[in-house]
PDB file of N, CA and C in Angstrom:
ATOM      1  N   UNK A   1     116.542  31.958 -42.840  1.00  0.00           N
ATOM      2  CA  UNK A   1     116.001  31.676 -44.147  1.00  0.00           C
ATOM      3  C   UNK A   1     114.478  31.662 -44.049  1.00  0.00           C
ATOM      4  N   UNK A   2     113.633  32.293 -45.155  1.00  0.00           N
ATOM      5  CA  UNK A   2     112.387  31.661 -44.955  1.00  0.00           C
ATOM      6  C   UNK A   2     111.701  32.249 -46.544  1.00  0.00           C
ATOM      7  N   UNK A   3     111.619  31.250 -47.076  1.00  0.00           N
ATOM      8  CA  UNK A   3     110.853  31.147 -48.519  1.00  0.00           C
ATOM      9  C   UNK A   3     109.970  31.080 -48.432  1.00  0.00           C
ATOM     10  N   UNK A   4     108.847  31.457 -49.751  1.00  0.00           N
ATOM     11  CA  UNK A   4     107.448  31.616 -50.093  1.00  0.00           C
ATOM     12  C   UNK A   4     107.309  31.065 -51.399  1.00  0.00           C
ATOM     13  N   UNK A   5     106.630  30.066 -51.865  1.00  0.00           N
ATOM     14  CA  UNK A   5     106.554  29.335 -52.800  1.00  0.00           C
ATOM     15  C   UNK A   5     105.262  29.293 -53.744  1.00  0.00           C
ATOM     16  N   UNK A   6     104.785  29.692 -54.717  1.00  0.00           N
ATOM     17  CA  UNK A   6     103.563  29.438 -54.789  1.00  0.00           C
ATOM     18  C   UNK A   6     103.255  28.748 -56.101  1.00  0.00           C
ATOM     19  N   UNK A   7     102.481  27.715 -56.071  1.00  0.00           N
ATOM     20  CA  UNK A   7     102.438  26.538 -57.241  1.00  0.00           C
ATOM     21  C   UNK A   7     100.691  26.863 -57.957  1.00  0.00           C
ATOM     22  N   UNK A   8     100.419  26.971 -59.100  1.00  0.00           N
ATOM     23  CA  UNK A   8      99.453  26.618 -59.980  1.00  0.00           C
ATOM     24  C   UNK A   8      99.418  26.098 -60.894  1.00  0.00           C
ATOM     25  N   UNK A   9      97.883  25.039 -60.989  1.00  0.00           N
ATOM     26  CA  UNK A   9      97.212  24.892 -61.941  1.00  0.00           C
ATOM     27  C   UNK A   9      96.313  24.736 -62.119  1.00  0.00           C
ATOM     28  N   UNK A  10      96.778  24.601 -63.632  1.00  0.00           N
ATOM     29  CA  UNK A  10      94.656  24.946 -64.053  1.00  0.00           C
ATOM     30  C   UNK A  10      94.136  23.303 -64.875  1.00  0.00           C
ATOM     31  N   UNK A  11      95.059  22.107 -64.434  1.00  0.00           N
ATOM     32  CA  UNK A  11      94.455  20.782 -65.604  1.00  0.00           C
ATOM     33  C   UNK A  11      93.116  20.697 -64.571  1.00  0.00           C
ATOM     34  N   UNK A  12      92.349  20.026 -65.456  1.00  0.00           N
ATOM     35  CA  UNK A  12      91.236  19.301 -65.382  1.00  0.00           C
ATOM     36  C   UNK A  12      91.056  18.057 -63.937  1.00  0.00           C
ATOM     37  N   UNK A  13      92.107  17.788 -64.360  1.00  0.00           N
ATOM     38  CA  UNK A  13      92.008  16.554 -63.365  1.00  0.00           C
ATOM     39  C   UNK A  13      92.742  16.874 -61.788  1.00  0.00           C
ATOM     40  N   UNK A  14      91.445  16.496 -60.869  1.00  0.00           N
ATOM     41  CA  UNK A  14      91.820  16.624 -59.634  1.00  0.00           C
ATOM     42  C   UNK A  14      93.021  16.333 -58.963  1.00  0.00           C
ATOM     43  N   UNK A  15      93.819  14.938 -59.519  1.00  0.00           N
ATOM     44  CA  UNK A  15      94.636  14.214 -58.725  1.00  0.00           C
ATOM     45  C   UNK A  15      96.262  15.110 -59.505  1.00  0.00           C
ATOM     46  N   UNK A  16      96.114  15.137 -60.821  1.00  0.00           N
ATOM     47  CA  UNK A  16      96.905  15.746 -61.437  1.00  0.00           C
ATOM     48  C   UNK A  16      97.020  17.372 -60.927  1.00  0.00           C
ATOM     49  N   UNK A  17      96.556  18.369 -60.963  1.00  0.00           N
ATOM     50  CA  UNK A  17      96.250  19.529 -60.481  1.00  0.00           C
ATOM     51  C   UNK A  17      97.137  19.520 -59.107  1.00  0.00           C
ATOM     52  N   UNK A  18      96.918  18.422 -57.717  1.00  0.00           N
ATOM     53  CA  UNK A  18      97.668  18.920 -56.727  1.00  0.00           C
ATOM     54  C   UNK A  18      98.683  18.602 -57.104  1.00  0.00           C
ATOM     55  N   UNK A  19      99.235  17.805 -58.181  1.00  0.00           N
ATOM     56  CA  UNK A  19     100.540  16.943 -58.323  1.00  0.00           C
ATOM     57  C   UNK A  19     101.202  18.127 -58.772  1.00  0.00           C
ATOM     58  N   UNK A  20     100.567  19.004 -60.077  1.00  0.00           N
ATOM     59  CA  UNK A  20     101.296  20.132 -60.662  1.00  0.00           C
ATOM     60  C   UNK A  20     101.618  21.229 -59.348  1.00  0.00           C
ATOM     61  N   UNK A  21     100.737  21.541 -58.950  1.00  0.00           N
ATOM     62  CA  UNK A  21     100.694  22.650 -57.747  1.00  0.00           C
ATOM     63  C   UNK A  21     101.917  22.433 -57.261  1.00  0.00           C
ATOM     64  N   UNK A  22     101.977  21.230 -56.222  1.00  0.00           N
ATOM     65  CA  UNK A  22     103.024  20.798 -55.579  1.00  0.00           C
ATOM     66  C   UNK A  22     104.111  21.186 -56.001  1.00  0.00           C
ATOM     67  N   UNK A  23     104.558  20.282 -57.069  1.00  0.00           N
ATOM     68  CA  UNK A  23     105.368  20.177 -58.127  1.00  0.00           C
ATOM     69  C   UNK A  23     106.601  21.436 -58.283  1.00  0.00           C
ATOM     70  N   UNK A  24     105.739  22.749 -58.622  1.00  0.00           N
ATOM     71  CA  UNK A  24     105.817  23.935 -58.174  1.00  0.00           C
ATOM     72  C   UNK A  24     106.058  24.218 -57.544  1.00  0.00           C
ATOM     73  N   UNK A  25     105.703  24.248 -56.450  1.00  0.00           N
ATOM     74  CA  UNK A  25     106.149  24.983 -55.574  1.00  0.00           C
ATOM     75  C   UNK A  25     107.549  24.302 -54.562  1.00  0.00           C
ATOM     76  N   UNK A  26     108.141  23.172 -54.834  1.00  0.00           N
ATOM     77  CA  UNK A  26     109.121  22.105 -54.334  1.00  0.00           C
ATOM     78  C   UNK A  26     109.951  22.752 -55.423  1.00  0.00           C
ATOM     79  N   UNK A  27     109.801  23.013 -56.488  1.00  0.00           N
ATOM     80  CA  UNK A  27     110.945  23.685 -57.277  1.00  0.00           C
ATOM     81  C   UNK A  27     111.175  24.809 -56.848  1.00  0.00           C
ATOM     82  N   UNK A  28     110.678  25.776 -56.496  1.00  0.00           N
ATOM     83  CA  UNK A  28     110.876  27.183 -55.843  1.00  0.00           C
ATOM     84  C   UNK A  28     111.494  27.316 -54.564  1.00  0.00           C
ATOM     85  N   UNK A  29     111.125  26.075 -53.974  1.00  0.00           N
ATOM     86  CA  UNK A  29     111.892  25.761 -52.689  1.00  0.00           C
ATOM     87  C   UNK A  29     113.236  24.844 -52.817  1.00  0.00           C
ATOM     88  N   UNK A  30     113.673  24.898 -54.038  1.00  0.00           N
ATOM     89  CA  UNK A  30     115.024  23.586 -54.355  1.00  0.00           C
ATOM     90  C   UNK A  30     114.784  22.452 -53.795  1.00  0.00           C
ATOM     91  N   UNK A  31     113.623  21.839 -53.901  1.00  0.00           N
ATOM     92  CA  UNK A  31     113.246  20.724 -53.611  1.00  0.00           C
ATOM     93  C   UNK A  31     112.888  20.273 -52.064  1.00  0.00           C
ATOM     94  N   UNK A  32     112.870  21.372 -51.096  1.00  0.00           N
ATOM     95  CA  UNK A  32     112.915  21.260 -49.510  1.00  0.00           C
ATOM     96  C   UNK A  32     111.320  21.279 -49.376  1.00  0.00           C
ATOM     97  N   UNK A  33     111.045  20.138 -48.577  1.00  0.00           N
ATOM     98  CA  UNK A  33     109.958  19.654 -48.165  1.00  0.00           C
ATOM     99  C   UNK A  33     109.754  21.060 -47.490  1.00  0.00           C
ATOM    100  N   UNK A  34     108.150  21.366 -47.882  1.00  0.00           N
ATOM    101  CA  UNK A  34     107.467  22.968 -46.780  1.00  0.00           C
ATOM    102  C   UNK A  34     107.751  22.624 -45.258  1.00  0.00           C
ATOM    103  N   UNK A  35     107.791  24.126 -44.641  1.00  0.00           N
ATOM    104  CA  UNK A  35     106.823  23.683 -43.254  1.00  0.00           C
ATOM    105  C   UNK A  35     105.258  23.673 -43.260  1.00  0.00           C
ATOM    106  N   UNK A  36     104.881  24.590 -44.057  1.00  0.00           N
ATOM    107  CA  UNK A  36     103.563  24.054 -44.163  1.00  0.00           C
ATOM    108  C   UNK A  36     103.291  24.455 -45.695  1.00  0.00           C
ATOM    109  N   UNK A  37     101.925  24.138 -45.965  1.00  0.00           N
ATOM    110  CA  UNK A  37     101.634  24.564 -47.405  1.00  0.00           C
ATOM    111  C   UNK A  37      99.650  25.091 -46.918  1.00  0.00           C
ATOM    112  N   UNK A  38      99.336  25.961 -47.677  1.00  0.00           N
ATOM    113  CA  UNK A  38      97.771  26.601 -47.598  1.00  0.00           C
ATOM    114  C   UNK A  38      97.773  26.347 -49.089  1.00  0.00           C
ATOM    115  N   UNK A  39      96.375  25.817 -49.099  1.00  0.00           N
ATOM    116  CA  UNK A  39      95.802  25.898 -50.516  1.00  0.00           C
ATOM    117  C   UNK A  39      94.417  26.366 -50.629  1.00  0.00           C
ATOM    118  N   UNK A  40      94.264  26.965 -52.399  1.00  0.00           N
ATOM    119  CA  UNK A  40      93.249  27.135 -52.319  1.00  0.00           C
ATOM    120  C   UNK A  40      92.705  26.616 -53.881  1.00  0.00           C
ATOM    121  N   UNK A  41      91.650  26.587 -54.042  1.00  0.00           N
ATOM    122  CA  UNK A  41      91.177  25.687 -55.013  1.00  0.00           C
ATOM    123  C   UNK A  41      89.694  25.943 -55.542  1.00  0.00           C
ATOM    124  N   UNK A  42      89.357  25.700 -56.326  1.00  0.00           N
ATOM    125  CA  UNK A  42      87.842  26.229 -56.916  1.00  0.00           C
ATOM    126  C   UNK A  42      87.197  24.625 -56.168  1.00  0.00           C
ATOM    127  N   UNK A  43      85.795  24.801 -55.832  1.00  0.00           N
ATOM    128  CA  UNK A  43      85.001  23.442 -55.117  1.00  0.00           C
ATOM    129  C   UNK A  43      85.133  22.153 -56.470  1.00  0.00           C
ATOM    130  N   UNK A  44      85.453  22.288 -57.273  1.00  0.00           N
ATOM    131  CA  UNK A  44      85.801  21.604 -58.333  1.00  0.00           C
ATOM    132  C   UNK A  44      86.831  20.348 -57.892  1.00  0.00           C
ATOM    133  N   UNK A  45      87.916  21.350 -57.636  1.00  0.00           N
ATOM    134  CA  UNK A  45      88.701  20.249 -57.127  1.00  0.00           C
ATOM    135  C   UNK A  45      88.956  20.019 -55.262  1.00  0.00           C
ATOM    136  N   UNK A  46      87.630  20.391 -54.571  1.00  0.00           N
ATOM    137  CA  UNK A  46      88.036  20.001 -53.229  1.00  0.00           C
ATOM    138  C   UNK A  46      87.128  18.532 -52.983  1.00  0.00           C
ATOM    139  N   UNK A  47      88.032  17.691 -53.388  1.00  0.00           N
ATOM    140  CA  UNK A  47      88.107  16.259 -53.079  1.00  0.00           C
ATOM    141  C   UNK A  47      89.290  15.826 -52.469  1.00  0.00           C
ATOM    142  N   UNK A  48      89.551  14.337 -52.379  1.00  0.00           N
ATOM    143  CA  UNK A  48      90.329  13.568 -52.231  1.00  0.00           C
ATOM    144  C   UNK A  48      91.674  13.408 -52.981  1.00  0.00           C
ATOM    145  N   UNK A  49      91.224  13.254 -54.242  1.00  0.00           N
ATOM    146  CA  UNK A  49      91.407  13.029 -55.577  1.00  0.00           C
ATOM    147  C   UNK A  49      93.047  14.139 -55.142  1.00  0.00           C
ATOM    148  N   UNK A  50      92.647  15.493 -55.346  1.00  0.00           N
ATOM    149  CA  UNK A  50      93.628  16.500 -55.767  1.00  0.00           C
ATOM    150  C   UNK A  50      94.368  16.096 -53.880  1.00  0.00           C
ATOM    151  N   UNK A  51      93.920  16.225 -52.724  1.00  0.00           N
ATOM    152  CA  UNK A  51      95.205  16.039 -51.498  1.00  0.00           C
ATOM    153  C   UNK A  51      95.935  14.548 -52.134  1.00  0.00           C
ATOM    154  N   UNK A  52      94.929  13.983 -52.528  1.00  0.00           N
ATOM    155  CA  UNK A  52      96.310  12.462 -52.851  1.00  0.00           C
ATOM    156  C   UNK A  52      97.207  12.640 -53.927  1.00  0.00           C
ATOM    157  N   UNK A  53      96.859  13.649 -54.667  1.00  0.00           N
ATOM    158  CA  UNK A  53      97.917  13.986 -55.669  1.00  0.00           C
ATOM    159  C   UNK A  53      99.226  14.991 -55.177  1.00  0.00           C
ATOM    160  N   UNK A  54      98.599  16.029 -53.835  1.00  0.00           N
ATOM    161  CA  UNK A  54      99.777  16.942 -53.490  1.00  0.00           C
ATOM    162  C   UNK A  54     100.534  15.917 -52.735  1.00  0.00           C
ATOM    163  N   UNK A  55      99.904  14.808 -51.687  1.00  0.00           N
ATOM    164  CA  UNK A  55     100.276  14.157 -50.704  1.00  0.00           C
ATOM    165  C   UNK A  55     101.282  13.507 -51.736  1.00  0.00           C
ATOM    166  N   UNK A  56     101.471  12.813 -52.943  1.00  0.00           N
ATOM    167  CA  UNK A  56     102.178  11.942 -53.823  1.00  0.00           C
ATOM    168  C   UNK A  56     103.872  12.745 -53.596  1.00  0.00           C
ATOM    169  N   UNK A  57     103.147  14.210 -53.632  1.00  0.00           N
ATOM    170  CA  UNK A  57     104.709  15.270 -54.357  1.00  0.00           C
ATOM    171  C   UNK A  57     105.136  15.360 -52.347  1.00  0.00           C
ATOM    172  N   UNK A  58     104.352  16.110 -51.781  1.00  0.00           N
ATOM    173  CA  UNK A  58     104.841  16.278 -50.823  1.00  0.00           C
ATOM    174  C   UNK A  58     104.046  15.888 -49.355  1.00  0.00           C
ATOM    175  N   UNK A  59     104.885  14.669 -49.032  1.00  0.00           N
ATOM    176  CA  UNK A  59     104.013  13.840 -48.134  1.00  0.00           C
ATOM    177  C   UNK A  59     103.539  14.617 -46.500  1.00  0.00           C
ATOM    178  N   UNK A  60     104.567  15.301 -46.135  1.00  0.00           N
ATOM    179  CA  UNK A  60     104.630  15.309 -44.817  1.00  0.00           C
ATOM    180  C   UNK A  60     104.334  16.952 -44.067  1.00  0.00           C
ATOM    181  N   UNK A  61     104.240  17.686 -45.243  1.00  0.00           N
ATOM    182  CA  UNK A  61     103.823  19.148 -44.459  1.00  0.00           C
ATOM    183  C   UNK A  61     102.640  19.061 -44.060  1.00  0.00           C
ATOM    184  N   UNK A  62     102.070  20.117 -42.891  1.00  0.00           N
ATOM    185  CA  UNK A  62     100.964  20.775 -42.817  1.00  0.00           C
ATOM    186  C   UNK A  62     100.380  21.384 -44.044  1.00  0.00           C
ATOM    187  N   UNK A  63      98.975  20.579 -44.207  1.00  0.00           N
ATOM    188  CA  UNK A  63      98.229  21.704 -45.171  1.00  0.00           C
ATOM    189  C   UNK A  63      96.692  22.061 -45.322  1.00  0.00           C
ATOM    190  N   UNK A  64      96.836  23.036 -44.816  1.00  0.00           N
ATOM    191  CA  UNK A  64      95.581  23.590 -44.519  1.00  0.00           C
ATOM    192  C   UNK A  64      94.872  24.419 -45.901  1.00  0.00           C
ATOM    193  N   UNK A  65      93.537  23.987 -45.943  1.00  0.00           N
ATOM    194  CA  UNK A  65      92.694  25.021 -46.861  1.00  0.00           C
ATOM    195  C   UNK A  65      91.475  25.614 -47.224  1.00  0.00           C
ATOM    196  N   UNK A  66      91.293  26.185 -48.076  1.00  0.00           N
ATOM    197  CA  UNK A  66      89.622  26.433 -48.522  1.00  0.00           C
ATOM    198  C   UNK A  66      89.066  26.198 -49.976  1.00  0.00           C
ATOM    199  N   UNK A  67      87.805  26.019 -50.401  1.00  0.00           N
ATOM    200  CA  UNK A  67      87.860  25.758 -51.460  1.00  0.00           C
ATOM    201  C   UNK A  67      86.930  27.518 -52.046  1.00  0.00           C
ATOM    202  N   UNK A  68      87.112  28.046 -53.118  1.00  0.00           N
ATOM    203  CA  UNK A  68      86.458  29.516 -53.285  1.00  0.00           C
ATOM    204  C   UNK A  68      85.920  29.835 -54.707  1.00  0.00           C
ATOM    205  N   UNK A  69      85.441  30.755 -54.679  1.00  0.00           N
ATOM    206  CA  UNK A  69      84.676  31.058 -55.845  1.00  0.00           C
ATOM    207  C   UNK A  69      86.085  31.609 -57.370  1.00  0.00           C
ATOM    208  N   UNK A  70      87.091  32.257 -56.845  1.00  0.00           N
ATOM    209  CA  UNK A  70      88.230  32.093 -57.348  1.00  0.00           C
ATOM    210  C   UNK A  70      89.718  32.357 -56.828  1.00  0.00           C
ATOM    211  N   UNK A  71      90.823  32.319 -57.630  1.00  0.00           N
ATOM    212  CA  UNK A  71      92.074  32.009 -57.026  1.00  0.00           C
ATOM    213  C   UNK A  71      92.998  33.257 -57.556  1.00  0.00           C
ATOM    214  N   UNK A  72      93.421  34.013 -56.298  1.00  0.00           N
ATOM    215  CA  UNK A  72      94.418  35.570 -56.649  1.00  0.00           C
ATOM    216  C   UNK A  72      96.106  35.163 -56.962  1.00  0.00           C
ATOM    217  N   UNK A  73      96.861  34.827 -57.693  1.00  0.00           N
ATOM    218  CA  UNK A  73      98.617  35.004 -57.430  1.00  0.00           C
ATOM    219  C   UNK A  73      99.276  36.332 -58.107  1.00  0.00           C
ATOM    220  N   UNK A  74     100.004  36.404 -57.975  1.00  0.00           N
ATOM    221  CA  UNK A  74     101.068  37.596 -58.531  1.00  0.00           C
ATOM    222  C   UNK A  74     100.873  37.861 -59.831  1.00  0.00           C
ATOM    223  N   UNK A  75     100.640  36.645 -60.625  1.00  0.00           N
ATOM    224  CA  UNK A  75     100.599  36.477 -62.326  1.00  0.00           C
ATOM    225  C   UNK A  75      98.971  36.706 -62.727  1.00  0.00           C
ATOM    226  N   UNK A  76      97.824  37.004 -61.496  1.00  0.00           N
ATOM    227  CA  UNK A  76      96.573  37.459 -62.001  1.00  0.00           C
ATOM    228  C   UNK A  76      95.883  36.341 -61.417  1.00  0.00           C
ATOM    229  N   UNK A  77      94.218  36.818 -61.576  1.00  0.00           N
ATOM    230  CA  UNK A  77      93.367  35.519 -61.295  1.00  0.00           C
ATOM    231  C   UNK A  77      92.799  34.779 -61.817  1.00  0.00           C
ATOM    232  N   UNK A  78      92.394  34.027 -61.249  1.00  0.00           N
ATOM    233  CA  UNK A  78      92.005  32.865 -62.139  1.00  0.00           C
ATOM    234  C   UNK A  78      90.577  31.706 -61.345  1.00  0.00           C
ATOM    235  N   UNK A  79      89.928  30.888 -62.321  1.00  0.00           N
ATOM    236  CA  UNK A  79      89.077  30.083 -61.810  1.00  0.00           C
ATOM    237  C   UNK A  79      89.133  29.262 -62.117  1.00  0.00           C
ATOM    238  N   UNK A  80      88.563  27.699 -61.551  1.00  0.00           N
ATOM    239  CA  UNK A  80      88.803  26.523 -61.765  1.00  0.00           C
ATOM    240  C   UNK A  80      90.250  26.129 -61.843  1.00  0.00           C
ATOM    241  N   UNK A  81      90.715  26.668 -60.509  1.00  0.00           N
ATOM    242  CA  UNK A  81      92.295  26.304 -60.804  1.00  0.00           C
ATOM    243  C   UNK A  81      92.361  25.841 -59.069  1.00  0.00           C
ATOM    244  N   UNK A  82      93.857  25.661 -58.785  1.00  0.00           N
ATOM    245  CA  UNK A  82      94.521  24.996 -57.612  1.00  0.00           C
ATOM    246  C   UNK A  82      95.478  25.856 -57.450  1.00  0.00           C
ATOM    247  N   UNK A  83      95.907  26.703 -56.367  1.00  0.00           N
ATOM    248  CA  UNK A  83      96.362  27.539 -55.644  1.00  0.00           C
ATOM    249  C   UNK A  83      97.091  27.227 -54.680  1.00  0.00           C
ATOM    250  N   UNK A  84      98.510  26.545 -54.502  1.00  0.00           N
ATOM    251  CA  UNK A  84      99.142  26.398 -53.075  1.00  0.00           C
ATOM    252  C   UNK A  84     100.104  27.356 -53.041  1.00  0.00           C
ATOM    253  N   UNK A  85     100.089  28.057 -51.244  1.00  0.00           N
ATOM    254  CA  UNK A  85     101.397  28.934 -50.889  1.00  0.00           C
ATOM    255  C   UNK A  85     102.166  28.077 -50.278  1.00  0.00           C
ATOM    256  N   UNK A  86     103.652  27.767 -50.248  1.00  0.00           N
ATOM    257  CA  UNK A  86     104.233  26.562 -49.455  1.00  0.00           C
ATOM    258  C   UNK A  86     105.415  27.664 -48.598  1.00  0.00           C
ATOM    259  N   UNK A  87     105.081  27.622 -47.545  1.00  0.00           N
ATOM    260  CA  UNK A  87     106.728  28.079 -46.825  1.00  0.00           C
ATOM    261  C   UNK A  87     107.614  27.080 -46.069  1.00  0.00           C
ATOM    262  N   UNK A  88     108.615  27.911 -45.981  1.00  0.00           N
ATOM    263  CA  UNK A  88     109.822  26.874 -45.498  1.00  0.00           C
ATOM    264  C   UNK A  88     110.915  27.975 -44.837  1.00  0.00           C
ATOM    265  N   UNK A  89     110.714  27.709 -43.268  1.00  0.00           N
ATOM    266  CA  UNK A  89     111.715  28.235 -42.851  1.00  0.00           C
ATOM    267  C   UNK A  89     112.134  27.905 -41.743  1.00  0.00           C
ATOM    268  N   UNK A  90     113.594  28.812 -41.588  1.00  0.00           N
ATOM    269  CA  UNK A  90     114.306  28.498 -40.352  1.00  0.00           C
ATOM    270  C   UNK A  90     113.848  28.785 -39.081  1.00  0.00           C
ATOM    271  N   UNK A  91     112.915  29.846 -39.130  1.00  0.00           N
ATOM    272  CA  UNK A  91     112.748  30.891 -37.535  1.00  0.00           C
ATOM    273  C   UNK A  91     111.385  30.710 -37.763  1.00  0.00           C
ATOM    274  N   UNK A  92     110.213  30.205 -37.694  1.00  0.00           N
ATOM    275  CA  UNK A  92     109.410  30.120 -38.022  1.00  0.00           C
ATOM    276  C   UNK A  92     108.879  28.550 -37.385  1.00  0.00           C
ATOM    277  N   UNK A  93     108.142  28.080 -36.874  1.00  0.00           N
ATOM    278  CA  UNK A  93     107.649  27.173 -36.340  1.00  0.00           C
ATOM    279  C   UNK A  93     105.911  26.429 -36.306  1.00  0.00           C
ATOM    280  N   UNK A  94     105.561  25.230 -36.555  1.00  0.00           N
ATOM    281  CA  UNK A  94     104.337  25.069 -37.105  1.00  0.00           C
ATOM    282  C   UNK A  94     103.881  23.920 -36.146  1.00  0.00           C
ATOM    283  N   UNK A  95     102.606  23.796 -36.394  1.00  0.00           N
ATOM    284  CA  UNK A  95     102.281  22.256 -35.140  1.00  0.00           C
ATOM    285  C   UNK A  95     100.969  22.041 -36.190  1.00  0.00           C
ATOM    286  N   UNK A  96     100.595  21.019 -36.007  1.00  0.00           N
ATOM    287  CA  UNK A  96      99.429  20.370 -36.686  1.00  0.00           C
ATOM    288  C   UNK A  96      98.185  19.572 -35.332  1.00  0.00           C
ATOM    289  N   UNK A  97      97.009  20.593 -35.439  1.00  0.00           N
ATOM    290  CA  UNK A  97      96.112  20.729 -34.784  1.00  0.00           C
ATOM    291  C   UNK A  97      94.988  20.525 -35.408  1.00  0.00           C
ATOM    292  N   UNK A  98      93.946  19.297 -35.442  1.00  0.00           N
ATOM    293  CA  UNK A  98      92.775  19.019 -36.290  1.00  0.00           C
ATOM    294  C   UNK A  98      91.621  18.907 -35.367  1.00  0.00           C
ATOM    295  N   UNK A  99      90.354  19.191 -35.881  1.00  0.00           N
ATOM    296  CA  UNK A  99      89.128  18.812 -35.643  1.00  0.00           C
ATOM    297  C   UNK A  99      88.780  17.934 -36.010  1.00  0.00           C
ATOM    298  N   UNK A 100      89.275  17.700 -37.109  1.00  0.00           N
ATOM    299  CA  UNK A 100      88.111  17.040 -38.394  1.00  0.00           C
ATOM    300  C   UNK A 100      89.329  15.459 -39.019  1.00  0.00           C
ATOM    301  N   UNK A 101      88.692  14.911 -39.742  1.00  0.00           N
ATOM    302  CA  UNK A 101      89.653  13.962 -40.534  1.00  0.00           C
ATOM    303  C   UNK A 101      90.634  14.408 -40.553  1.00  0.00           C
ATOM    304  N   UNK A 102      91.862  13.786 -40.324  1.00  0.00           N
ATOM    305  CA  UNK A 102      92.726  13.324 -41.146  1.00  0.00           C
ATOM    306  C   UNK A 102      93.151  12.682 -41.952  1.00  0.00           C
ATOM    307  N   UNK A 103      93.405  13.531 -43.462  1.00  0.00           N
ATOM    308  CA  UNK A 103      93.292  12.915 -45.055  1.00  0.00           C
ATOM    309  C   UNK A 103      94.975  12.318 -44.636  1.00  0.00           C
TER     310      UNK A 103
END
C-alpha cells in the first residue's frame, strides 16, 4: 500500500490553516495517521501558530518543510495558502533526524 494525500488551505488564520490542511489530508488517507507529511506554506503562515494546529489533527508524523513565495497542487496555484503532502505506507520507511528545534 502506499498513499499520497494532499491537504489545502487558504483561511487567514495560522492555527486554523494547519488544522484544515491536516484535516485533509487524514481524510484521503481514511483517517491513518501519515508516515510522514512535507509542507509548504507562504512565510505568512511559517509560525508556531499553524504546526500547533497540524500537530492538534495529526500528532505524531514526521514533518518536514519550507515556507515559499507560492504553493503548486493538481487543482492549480496558489498564494498565501498551506500546502501539505502526507504519505502513508507499507514498504516505505522514515526516521526523524533534526538539527534544529523540536516544535
Amino acid at each position: 500500500m502506499f498513499k499520497v494525500a494532499v491537504g489545502l488551505s487558504k483561511k487567514k488564520d495560522p492555527f486554523l490553516a494547519g488544522q484544515e490542511a491536516a484535516r485533509k489530508c487524514l481524510a484521503e488517507l481514511d483517517e491513518q495517521e501519515p508516515d510522514i507529511c512535507l509542507l509548504f506554506s507562504s512565510a505568512m503562515f511559517a509560525n508556531l501558530k499553524m504546526i500547533a494546529g497540524i500537530r492538534s489533527i495529526i500528532p505524531h508524523s514526521p514533518l518536514f518543510g519550507v515556507s515559499d513565495a507560492g504553493e503548486i497542487t493538481s487543482e492549480g496555484s496558489y498564494q498565501r495558502s498551506v500546502v501539505m503532502a502526507a504519505i502513508k505506507s507499507d514498504s516505505l520507511s522514515f526516521f526523524r533526524w533534526t538539527l534544529g528545534k523540536h516544535y
